[in-house]
C-alpha atoms as a PDB file:
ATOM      1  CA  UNK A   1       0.000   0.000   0.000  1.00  0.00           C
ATOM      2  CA  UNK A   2       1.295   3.168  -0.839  1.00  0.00           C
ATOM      3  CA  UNK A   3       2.192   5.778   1.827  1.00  0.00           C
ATOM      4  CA  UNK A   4       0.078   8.245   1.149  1.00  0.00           C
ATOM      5  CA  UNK A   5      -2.571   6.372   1.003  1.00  0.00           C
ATOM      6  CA  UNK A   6      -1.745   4.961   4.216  1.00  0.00           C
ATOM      7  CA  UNK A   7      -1.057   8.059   5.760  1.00  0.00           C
ATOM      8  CA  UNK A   8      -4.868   8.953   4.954  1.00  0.00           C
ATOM      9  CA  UNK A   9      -6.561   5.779   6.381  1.00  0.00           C
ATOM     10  CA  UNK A  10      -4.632   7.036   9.843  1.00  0.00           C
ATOM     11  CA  UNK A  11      -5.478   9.882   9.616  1.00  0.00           C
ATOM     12  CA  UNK A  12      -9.168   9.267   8.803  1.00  0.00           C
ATOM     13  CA  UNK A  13      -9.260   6.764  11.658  1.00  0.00           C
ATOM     14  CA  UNK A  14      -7.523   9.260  14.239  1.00  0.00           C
ATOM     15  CA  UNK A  15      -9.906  11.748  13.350  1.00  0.00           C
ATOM     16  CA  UNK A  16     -13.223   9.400  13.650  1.00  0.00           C
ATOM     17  CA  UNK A  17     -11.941   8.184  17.480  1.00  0.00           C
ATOM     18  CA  UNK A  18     -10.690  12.577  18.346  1.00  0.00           C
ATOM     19  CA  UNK A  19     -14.503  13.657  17.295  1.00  0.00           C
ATOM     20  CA  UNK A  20     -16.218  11.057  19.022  1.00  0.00           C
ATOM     21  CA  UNK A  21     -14.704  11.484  22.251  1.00  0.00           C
ATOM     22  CA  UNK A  22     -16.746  14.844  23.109  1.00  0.00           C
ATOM     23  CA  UNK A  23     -20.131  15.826  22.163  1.00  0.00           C
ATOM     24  CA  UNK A  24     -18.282  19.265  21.120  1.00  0.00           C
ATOM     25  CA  UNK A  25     -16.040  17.788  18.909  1.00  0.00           C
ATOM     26  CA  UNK A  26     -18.430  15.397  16.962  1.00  0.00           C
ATOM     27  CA  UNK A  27     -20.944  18.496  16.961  1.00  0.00           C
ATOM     28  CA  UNK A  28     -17.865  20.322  15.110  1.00  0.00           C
ATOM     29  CA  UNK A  29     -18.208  17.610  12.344  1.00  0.00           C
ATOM     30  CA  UNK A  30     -21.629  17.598  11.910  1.00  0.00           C
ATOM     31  CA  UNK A  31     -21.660  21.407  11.252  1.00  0.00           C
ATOM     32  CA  UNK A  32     -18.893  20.299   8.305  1.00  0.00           C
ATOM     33  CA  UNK A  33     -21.151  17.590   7.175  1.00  0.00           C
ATOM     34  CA  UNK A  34     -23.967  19.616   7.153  1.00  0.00           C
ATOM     35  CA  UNK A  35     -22.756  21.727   4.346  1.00  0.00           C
ATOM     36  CA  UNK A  36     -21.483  18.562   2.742  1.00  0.00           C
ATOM     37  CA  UNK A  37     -24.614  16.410   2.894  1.00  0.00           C
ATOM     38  CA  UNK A  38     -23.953  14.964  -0.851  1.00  0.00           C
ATOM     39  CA  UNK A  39     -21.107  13.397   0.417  1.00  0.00           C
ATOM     40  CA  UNK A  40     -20.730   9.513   2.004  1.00  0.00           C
ATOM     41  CA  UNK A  41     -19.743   9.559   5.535  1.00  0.00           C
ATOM     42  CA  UNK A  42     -16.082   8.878   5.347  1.00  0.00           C
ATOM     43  CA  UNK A  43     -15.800  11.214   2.833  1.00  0.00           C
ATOM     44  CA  UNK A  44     -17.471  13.972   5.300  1.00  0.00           C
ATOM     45  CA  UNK A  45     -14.628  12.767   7.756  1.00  0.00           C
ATOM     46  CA  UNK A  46     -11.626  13.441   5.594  1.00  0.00           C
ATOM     47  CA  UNK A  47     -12.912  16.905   4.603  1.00  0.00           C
ATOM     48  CA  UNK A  48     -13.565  17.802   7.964  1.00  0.00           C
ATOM     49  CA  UNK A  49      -9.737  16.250   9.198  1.00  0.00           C
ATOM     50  CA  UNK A  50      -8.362  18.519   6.309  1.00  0.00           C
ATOM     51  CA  UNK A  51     -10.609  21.213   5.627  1.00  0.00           C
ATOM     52  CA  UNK A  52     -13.213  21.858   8.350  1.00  0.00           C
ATOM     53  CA  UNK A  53     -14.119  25.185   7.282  1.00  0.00           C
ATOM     54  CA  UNK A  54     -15.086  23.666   3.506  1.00  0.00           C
ATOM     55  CA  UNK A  55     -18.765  24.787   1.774  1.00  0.00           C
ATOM     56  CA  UNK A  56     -18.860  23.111  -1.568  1.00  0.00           C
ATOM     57  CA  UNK A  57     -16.009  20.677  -2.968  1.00  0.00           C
ATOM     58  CA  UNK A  58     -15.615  19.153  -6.586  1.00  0.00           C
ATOM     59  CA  UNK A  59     -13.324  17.128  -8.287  1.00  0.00           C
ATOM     60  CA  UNK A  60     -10.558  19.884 -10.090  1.00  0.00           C
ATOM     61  CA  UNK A  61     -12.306  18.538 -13.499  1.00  0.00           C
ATOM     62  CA  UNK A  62     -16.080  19.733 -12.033  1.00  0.00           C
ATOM     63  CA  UNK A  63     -14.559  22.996 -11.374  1.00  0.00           C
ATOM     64  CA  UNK A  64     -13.094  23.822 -14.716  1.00  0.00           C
ATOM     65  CA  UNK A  65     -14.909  22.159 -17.100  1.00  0.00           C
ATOM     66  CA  UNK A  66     -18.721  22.164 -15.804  1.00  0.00           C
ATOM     67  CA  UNK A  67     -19.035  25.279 -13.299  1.00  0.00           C
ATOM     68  CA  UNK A  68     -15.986  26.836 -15.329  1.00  0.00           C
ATOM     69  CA  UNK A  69     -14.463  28.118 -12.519  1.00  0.00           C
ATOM     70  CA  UNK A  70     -10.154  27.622 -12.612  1.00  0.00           C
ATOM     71  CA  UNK A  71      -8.357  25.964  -9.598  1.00  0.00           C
ATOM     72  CA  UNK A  72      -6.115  28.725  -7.873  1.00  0.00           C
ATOM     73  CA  UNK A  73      -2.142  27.555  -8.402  1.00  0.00           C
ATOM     74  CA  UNK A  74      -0.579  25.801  -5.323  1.00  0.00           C
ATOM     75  CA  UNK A  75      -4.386  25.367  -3.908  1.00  0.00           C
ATOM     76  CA  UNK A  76      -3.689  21.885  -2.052  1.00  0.00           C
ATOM     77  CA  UNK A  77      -6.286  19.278  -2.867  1.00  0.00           C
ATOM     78  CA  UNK A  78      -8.142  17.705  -0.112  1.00  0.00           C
ATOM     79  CA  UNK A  79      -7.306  13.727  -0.296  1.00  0.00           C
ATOM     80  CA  UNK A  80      -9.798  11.286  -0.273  1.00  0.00           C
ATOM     81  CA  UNK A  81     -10.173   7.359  -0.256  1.00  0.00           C
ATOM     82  CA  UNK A  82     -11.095   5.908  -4.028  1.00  0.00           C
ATOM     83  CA  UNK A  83     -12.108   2.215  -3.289  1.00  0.00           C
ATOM     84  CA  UNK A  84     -14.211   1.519  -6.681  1.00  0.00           C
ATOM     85  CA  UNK A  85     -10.665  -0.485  -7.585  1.00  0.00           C
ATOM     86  CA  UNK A  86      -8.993  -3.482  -6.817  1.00  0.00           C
ATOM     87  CA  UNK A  87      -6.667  -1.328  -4.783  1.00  0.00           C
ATOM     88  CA  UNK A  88      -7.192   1.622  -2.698  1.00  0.00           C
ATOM     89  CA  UNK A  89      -5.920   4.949  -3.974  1.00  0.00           C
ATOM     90  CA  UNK A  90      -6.784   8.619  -3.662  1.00  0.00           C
ATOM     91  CA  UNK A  91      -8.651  11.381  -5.729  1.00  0.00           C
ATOM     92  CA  UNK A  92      -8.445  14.736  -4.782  1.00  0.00           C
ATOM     93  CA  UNK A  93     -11.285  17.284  -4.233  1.00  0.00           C
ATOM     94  CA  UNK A  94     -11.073  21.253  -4.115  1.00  0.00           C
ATOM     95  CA  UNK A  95     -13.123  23.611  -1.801  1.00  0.00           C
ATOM     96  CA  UNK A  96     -14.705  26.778  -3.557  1.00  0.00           C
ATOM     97  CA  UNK A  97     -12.413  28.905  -1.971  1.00  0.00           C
ATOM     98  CA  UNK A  98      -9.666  27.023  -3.459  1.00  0.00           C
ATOM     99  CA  UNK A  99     -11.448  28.573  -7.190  1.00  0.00           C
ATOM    100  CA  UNK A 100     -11.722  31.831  -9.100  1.00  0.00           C
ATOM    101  CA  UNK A 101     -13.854  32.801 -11.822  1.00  0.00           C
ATOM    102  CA  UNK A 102     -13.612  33.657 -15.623  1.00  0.00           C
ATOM    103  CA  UNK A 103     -15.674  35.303 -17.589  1.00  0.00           C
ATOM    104  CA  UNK A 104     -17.999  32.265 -18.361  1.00  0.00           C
ATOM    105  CA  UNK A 105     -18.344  30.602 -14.948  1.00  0.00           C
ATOM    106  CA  UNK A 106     -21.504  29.374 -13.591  1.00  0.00           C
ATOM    107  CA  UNK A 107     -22.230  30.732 -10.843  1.00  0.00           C
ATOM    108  CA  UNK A 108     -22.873  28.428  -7.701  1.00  0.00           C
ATOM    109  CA  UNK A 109     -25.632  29.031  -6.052  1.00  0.00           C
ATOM    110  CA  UNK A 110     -26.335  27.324  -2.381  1.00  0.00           C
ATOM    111  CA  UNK A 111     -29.977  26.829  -1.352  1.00  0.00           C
ATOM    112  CA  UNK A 112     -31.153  28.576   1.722  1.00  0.00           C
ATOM    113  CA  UNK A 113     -34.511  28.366   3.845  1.00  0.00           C
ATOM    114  CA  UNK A 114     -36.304  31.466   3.826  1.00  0.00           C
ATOM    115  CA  UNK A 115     -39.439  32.872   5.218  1.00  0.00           C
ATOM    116  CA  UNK A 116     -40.867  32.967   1.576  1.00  0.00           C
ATOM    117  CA  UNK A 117     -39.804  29.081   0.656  1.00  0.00           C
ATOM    118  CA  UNK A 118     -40.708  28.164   4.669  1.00  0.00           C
ATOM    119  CA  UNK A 119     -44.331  26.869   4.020  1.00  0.00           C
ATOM    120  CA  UNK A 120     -43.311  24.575   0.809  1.00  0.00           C
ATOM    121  CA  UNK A 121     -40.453  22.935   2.904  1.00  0.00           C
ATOM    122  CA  UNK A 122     -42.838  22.297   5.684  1.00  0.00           C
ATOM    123  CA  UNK A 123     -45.556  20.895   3.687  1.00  0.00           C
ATOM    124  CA  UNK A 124     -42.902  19.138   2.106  1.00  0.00           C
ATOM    125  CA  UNK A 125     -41.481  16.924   4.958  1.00  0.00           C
ATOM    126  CA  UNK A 126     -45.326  16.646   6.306  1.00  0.00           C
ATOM    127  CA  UNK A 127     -46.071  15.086   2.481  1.00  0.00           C
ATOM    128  CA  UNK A 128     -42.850  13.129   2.612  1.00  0.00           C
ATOM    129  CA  UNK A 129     -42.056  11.974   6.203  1.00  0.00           C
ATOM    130  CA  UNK A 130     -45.293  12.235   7.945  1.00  0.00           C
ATOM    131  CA  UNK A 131     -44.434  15.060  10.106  1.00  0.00           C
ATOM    132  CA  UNK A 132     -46.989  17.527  10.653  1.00  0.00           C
ATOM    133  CA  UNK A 133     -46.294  21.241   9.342  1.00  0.00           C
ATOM    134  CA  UNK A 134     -48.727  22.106  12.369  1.00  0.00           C
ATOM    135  CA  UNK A 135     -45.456  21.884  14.681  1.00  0.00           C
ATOM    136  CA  UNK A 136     -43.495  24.039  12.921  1.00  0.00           C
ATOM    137  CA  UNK A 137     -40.435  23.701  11.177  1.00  0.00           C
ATOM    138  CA  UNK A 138     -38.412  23.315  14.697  1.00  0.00           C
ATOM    139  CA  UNK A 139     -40.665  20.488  15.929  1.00  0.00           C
ATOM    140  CA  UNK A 140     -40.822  18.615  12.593  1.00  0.00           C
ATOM    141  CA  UNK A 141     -36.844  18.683  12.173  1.00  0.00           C
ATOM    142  CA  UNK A 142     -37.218  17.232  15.763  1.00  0.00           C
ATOM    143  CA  UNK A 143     -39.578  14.539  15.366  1.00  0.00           C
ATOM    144  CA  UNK A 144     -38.214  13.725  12.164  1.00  0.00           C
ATOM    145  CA  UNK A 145     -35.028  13.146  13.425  1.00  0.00           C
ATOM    146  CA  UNK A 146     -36.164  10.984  16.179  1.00  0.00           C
ATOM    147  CA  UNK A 147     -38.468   8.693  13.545  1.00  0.00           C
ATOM    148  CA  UNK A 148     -35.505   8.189  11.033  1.00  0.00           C
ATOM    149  CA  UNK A 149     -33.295   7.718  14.015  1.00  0.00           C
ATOM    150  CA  UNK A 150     -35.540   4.631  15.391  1.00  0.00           C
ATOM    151  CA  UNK A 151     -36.171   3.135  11.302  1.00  0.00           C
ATOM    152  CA  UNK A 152     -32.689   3.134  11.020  1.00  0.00           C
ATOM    153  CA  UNK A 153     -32.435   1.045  13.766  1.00  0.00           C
ATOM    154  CA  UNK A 154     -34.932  -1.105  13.248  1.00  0.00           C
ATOM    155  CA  UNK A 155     -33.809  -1.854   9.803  1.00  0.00           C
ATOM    156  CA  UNK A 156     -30.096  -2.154  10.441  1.00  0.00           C
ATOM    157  CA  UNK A 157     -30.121  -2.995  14.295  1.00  0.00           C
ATOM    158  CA  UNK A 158     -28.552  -6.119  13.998  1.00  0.00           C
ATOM    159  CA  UNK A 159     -25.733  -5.304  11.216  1.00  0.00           C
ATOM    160  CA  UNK A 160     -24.855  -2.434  13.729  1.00  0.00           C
ATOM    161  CA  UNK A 161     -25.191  -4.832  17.035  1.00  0.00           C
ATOM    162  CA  UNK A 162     -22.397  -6.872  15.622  1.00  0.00           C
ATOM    163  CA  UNK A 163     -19.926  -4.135  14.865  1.00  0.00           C
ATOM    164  CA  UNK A 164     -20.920  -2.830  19.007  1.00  0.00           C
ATOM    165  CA  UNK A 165     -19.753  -6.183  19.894  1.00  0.00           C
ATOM    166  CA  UNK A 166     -17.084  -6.542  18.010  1.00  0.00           C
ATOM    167  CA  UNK A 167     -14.990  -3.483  18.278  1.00  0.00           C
ATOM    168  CA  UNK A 168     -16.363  -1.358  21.093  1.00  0.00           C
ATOM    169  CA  UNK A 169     -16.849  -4.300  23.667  1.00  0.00           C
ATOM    170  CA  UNK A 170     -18.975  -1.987  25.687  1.00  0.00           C
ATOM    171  CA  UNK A 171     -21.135  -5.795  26.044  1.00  0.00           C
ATOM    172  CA  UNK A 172     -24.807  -4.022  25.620  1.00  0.00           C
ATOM    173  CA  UNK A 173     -27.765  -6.326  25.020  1.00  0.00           C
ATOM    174  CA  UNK A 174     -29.743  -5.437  22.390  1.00  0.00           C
ATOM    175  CA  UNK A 175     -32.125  -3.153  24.157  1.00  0.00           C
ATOM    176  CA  UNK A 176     -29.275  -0.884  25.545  1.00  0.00           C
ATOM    177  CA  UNK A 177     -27.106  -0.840  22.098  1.00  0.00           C
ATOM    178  CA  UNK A 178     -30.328   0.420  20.739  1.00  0.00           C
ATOM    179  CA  UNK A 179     -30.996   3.432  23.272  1.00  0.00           C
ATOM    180  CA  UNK A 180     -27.508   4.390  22.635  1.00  0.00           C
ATOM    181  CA  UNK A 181     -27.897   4.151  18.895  1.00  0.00           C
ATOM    182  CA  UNK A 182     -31.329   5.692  19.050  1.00  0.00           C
ATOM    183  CA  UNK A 183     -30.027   9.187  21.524  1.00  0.00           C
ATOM    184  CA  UNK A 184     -26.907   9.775  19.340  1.00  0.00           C
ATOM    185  CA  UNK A 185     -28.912   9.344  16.216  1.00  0.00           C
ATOM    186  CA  UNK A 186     -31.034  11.333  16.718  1.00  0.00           C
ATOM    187  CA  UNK A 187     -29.689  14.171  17.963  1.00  0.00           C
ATOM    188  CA  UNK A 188     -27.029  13.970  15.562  1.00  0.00           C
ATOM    189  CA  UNK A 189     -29.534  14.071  12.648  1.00  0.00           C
ATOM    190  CA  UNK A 190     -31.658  16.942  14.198  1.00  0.00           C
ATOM    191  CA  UNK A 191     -28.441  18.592  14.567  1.00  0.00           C
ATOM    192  CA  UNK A 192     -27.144  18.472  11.009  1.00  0.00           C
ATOM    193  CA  UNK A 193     -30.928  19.224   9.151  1.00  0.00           C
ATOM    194  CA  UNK A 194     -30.666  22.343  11.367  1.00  0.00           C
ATOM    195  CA  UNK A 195     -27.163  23.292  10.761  1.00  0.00           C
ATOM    196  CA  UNK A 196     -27.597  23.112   6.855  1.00  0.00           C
ATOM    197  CA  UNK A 197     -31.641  25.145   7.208  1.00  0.00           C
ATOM    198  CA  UNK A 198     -29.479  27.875   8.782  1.00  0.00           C
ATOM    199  CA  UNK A 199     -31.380  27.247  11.961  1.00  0.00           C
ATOM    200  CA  UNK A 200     -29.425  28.454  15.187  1.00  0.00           C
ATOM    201  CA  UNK A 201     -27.830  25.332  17.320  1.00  0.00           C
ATOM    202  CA  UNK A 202     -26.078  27.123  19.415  1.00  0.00           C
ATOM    203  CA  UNK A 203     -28.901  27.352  22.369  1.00  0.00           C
ATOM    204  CA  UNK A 204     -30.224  23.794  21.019  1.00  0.00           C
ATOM    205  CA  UNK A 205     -28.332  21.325  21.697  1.00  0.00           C
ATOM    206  CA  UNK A 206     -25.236  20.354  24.494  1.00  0.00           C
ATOM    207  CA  UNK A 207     -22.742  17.656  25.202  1.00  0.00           C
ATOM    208  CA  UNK A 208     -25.155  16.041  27.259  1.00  0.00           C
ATOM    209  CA  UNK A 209     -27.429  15.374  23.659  1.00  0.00           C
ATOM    210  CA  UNK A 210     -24.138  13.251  22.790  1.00  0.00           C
ATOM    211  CA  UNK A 211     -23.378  11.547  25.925  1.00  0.00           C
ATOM    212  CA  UNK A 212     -23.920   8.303  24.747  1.00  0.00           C
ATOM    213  CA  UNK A 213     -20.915   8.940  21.950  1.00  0.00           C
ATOM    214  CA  UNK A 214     -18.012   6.681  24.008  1.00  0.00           C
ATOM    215  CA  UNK A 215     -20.289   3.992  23.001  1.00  0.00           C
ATOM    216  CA  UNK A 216     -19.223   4.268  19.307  1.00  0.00           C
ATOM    217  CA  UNK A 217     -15.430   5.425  19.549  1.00  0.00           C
ATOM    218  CA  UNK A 218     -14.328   2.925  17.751  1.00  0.00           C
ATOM    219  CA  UNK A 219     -13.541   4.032  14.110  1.00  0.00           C
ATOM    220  CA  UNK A 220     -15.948   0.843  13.051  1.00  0.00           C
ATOM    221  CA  UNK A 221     -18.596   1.848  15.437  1.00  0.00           C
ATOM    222  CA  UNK A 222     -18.468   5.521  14.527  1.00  0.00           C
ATOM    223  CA  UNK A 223     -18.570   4.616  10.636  1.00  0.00           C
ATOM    224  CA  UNK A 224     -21.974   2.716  11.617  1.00  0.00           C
ATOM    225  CA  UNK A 225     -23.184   5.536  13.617  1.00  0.00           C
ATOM    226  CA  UNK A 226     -21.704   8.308  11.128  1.00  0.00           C
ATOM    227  CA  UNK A 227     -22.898   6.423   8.002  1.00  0.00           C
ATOM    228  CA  UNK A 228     -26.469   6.644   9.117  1.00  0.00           C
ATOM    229  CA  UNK A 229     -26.753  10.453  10.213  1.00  0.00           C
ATOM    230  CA  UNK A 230     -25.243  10.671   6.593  1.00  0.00           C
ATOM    231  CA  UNK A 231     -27.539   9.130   4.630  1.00  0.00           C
ATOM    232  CA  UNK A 232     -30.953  10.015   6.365  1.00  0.00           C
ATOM    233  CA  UNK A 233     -29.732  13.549   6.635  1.00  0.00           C
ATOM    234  CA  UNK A 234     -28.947  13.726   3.055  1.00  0.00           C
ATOM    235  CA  UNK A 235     -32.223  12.221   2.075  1.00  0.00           C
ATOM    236  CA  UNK A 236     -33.905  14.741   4.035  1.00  0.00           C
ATOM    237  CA  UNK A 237     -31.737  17.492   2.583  1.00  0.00           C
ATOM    238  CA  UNK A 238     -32.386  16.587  -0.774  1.00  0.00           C
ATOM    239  CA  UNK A 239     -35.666  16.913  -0.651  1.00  0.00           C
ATOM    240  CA  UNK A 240     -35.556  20.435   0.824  1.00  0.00           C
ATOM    241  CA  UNK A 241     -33.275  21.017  -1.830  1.00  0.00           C
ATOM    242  CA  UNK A 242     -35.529  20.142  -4.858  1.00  0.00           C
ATOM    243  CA  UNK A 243     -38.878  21.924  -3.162  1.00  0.00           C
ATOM    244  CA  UNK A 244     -36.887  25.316  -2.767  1.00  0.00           C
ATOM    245  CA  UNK A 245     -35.456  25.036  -6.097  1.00  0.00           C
ATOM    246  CA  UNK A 246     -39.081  23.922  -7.445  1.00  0.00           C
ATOM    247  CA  UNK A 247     -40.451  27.019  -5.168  1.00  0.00           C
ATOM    248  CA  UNK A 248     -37.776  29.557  -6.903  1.00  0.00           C
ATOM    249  CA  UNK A 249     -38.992  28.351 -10.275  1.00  0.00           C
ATOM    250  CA  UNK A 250     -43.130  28.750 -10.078  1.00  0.00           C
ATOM    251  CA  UNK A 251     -42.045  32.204  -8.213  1.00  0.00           C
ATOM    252  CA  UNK A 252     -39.332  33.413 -11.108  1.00  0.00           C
ATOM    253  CA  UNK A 253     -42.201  32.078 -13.498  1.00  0.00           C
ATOM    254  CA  UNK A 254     -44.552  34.240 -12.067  1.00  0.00           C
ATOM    255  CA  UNK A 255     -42.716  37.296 -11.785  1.00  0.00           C
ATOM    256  CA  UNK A 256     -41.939  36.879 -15.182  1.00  0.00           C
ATOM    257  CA  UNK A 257     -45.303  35.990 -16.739  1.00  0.00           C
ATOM    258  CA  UNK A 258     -47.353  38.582 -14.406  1.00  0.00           C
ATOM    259  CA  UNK A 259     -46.630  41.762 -16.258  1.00  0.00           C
ATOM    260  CA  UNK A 260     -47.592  40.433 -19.475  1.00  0.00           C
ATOM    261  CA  UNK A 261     -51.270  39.756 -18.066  1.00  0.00           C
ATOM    262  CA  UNK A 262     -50.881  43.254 -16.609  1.00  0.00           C
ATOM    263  CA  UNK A 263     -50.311  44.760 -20.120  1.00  0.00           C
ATOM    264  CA  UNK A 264     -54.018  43.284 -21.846  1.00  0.00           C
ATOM    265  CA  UNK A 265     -55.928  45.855 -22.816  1.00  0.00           C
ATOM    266  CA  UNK A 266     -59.099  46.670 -21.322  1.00  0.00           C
ATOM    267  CA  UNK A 267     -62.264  45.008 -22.297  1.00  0.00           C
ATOM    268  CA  UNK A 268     -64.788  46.816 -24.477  1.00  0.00           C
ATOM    269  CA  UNK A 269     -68.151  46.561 -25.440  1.00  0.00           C
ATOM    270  CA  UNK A 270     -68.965  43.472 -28.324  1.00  0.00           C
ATOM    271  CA  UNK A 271     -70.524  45.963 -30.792  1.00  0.00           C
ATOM    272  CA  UNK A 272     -71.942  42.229 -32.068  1.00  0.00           C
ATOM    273  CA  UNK A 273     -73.865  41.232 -29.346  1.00  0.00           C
ATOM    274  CA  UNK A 274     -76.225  43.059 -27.094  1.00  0.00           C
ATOM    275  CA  UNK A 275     -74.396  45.773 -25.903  1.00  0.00           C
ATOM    276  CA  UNK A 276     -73.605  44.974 -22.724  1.00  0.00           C
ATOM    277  CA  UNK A 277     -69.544  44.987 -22.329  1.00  0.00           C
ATOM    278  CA  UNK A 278     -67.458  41.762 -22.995  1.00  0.00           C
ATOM    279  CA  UNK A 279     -66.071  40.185 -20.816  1.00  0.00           C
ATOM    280  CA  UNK A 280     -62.974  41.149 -19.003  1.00  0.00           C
ATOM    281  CA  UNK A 281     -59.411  40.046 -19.075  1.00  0.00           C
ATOM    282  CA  UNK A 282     -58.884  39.285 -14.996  1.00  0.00           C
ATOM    283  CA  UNK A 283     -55.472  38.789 -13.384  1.00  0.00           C
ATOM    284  CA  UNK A 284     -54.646  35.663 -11.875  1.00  0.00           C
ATOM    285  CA  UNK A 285     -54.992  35.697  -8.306  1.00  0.00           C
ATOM    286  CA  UNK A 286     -51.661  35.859  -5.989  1.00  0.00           C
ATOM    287  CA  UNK A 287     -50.365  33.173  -4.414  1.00  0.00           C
ATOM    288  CA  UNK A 288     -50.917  34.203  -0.513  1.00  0.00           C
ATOM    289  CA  UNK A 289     -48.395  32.503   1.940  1.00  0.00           C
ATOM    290  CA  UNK A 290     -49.120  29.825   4.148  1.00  0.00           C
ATOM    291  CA  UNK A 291     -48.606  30.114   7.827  1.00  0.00           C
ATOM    292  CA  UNK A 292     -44.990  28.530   9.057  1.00  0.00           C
END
């Protein structure tokens, strides 16, 4: 094996067992993965171990040759672990920051939750995941987190009691592995969906919300643990994504189409039928917000 490569699995391992070991640390990562919910788990982990402070990363061919965009010179690529081979070897991925722009870049534009797009995401994740808009977009993140937190166990439970056993040898029955799954899960997903809405965490959540963490220190257990707050947060993502994009659409198409209705002329009387006027040209009615 070469030594870089190496060199990254130890330092990708290192990492996992330093951010478990303090609810302050592994909230640290999640606020990285938040922003990088498109990416697997251990990819999240390298990032964060090199580049904590990254928004949006690409491959260098991404960058210049669909957003555009050039790679600054002596920008250092962040390494990550390419497994699709017989043998593992690394690719590299650049941050935005690491970019500049010509004259024809794209420009990249990052979704955000707004009071406008609010009521779509809401109604949204009720349509979706069952949780009612009627709590508001703080108690649905909530009690969506804690429903994908106990599927996740109940469809994996098993695959994830045997890595406990095996590498943590903290000896929980299945009951207790579960609660300990089920509490870090949980808050760890709640945590992220808010992180990447732009939703303050600061007040929300404490070390004590990740005091069952020792339980998964082991770079194994926290790959178990990490893999599922990555996936079910990224679902969930996702889907706000593509209903705020869908949202800016109807309301770009509507900007755009309303001043041509505004611009009819007014209706007249049909000299051709009884006299009385024609009928009228009406706008269409506004769209008027739904309550958060």
């Amino acid at each position: 094996m070469p030594d870089k490569v190496r060199t990254v699995m130890e330092l990708a391992e290192q990492t996992a067992r330093r951010m478990t070991g303090s609810g302050e640390q592994w909230m640290s990562f999640l606020t990285t993965a938040a922003r990088l919910y498109k990416y697997p788990y251990q990819e999240q982990l390298l990032i964060y171990a090199q580049r904590p402070e990254a928004t949006a990363c690409a491959t260098y061919e991404l960058w210049n040759r669909t957003m555009r965009r050039y790679v600054r010179r002596g920008a250092k690529g962040i390494a990550l672990l390419d497994t699709s081979g017989e043998t593992v070897r690394l690719r590299y991925v650049f941050d935005v920051a690491d970019t500049g722009q010509r004259a024809q870049s794209r420009s990249l534009e990052l979704w955000r939750l707004t009071g406008d797009n609010a009521p779509a995401v809401a109604a949204s994740l009720e349509a979706a995941y069952g949780a009612p808009a009627a709590l508001g977009l703080d108690g649905q993140l909530q009690a969506l987190a804690i429903r994908l937190a106990d599927a996740c166990w109940e469809e994996r439970g098993q695959e994830i009691l045997g890595i406990v056993d095996g590498f943590s040898g903290k000896g929980y029955d299945e009951d207790g592995a579960g609660a300990s799954f089920r509490k870090a899960a949980a808050a760890s997903l709640e945590y992220v969906l808010r992180a990447r809405c732009g939703l303050d965490n600061a007040g929300r959540f404490t070390a004590a919300d990740f005091d069952t963490l020792p339980d998964w220190s082991e770079p194994e257990a926290a790959a178990a643990l990490g893999t599922a707050v990555s996936e079910r947060s990224g679902e969930v993502l996702r889907n706000i994504e593509t209903t705020i994009r869908s949202h800016e659409r109807s309301v770009a198409h509507e900007r755009d189409h309303l001043p041509a209705q505004r611009g009819l002329p007014a209706a007249q009387p049909d000299a051709g039928g009884n006299g009385g006027p024609a009928p009228g040209h009406p706008l269409p009615p506004r769209r008027r917000p739904e309550p958060v």
